[in-house]
C-alpha atoms as a PDB file:
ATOM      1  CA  UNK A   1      95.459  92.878  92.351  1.00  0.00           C
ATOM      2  CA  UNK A   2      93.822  95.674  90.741  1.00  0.00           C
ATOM      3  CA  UNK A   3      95.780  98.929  89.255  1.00  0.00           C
ATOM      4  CA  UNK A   4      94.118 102.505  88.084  1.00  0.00           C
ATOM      5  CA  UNK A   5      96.266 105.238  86.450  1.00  0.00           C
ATOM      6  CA  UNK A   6      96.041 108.993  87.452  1.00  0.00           C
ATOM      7  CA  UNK A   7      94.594 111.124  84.456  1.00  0.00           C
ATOM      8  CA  UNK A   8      94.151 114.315  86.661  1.00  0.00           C
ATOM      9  CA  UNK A   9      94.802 115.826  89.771  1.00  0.00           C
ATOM     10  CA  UNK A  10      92.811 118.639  90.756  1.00  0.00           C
ATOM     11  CA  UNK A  11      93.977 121.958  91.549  1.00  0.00           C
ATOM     12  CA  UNK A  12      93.283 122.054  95.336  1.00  0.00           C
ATOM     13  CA  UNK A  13      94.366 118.497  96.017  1.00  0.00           C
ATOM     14  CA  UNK A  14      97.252 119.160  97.847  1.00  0.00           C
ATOM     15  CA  UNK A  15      95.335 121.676 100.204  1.00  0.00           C
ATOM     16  CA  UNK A  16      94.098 118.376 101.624  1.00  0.00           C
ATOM     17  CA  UNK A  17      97.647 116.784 101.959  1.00  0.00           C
ATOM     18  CA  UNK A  18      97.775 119.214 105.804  1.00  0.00           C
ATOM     19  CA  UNK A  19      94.807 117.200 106.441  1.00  0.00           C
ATOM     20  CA  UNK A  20      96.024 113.565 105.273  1.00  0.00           C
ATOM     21  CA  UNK A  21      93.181 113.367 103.102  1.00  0.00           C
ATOM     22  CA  UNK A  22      93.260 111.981  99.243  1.00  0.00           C
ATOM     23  CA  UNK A  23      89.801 111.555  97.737  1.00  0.00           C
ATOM     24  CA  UNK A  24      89.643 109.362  94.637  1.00  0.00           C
ATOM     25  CA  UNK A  25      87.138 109.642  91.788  1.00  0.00           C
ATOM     26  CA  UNK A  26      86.700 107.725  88.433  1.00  0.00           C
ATOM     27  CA  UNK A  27      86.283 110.239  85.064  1.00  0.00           C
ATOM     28  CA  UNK A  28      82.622 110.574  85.753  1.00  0.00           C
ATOM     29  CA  UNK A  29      82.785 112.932  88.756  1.00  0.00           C
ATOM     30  CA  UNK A  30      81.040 116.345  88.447  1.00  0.00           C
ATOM     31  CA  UNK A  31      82.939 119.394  87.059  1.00  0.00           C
ATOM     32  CA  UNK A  32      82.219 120.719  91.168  1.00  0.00           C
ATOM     33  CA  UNK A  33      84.484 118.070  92.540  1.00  0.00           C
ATOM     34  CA  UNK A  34      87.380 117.743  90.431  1.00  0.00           C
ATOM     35  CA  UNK A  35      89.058 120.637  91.794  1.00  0.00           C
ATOM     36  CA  UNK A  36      89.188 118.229  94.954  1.00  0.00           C
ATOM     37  CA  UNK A  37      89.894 115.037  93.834  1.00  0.00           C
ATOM     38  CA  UNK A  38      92.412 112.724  91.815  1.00  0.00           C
ATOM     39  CA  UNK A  39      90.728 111.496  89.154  1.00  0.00           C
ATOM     40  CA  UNK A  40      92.055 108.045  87.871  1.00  0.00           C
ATOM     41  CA  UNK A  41      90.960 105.237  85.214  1.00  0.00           C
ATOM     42  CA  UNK A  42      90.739 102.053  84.832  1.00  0.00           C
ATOM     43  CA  UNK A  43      88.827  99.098  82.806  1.00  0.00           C
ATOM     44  CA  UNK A  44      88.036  97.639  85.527  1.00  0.00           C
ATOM     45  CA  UNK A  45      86.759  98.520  88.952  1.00  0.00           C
ATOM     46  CA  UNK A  46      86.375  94.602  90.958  1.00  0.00           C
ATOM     47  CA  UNK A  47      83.661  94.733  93.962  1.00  0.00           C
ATOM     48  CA  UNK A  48      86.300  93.554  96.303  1.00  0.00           C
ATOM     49  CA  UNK A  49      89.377  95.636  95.759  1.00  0.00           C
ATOM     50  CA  UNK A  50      90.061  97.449  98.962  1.00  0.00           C
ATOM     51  CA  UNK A  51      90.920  95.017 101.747  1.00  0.00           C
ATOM     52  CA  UNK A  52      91.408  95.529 105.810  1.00  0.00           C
ATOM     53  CA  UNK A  53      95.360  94.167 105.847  1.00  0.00           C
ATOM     54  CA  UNK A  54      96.112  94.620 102.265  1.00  0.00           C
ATOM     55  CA  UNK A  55      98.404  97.146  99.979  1.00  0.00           C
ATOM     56  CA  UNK A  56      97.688 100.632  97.991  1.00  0.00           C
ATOM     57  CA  UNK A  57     100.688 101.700  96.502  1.00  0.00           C
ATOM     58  CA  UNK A  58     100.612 105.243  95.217  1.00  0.00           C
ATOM     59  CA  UNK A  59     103.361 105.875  92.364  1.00  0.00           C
ATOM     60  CA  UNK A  60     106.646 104.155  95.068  1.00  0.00           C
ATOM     61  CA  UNK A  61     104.566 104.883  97.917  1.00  0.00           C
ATOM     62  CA  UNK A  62     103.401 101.830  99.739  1.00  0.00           C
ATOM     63  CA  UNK A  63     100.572 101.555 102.663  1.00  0.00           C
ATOM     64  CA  UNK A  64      98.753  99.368 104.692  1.00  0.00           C
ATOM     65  CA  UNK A  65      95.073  99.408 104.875  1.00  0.00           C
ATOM     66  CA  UNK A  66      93.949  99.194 108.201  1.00  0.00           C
ATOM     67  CA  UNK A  67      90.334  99.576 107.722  1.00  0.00           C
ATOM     68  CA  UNK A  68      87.851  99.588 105.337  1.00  0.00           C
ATOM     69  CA  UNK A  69      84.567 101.592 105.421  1.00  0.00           C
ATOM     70  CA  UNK A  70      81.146  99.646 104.904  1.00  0.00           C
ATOM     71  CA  UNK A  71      80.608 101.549 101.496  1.00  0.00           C
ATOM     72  CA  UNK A  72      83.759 101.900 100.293  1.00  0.00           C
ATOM     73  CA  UNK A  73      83.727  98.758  97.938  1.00  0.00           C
ATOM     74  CA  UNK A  74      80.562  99.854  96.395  1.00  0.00           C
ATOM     75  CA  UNK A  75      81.584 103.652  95.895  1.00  0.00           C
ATOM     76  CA  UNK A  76      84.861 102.153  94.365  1.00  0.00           C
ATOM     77  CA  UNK A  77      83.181 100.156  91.878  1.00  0.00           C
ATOM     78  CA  UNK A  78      80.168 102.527  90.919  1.00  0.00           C
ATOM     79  CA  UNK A  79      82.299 105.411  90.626  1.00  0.00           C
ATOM     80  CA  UNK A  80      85.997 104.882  91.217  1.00  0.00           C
ATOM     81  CA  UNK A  81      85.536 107.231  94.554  1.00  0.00           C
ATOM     82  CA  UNK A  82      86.636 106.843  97.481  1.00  0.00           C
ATOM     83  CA  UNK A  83      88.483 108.980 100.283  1.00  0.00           C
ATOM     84  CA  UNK A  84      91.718 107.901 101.739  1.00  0.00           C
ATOM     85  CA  UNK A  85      92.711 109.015 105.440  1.00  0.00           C
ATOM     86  CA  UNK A  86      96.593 108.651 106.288  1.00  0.00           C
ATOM     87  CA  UNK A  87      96.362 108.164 109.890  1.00  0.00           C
ATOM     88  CA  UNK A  88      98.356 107.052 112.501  1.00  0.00           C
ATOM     89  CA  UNK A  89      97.128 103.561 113.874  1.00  0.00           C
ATOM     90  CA  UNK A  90      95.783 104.463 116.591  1.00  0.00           C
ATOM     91  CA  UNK A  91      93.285 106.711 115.552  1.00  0.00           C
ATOM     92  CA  UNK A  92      91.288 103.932 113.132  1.00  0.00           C
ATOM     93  CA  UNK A  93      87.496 105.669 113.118  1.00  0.00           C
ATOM     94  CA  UNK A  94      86.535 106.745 109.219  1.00  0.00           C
ATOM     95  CA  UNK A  95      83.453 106.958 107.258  1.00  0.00           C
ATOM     96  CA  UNK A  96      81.557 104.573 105.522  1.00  0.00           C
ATOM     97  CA  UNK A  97      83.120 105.580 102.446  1.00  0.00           C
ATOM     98  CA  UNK A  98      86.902 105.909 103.280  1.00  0.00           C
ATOM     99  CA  UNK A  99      89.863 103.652 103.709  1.00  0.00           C
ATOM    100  CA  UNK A 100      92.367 104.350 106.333  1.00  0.00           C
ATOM    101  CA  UNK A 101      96.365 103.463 105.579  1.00  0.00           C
ATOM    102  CA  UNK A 102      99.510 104.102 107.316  1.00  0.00           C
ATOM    103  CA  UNK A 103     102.066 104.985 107.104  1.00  0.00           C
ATOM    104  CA  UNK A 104     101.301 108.966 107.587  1.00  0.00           C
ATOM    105  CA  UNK A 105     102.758 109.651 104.396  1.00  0.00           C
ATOM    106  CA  UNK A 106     100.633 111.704 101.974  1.00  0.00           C
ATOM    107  CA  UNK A 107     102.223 110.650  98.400  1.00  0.00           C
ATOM    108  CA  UNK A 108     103.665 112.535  95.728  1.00  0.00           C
ATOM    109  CA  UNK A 109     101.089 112.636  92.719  1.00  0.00           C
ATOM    110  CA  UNK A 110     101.464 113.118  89.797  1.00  0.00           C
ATOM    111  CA  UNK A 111      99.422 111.906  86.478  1.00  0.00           C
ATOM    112  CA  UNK A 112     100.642 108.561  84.760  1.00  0.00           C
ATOM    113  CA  UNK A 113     101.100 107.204  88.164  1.00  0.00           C
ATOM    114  CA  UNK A 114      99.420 103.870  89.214  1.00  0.00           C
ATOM    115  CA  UNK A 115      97.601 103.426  91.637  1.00  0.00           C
ATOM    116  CA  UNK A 116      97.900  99.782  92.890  1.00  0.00           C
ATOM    117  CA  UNK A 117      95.430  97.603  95.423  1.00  0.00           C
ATOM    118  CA  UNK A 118      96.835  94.080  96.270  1.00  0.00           C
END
């Protein structure tokens, strides 16, 4: 298991919540992409945390990760970033980079909330 805590939300994040979209950054992303992003910390990032068939929970809000993107590991543990698609099962194509959960929930954010991968 592996838990981050929210230290920032930026100010156009829930522009992207329409979308189902939630990109994730560590404290070291560029001023240009905070306004986007939710920018969480940790001591830790492990190489392995994301996992097709495991958990994120997001504050109470639980998913399922039903696929994993071929870089998302390695953005997650070089920069705390990746993007996180609430989708529908059906509709499982994503980016290298990206995770996709259901349900098709976007969460409630706010900052002090962990962020949990199991």
């Amino acid at each position: 298991m592996h838990q981050t805590t929210i230290i920032e939300i930026g100010s156009i994040v829930e522009d992207f919540a329409e979308e189902f979209l939630l990109v994730l950054f560590g404290p070291e992303a560029m001023a240009e992409l905070r306004d986007i992003c939710v920018i969480h910390e940790t001591d830790q990032r492990p190489a392995e945390a994301l996992k097709k068939g495991g958990k994120l929970t997001i504050g109470t809000q639980e998913y399922t990760i039903l696929e994993v993107g071929s870089e998302a590991n390695p953005n997650y543990q070089a920069l705390g970033h990746i993007s996180i698609y609430f989708r529908d099962s059906e509709n499982n194509e994503i980016l290298p980079g990206a995770i996709l959960v259901e349900p098709k929930i976007f969460p409630k954010l706010e900052v002090g909330d962990i962020i949990t991968f199991s």
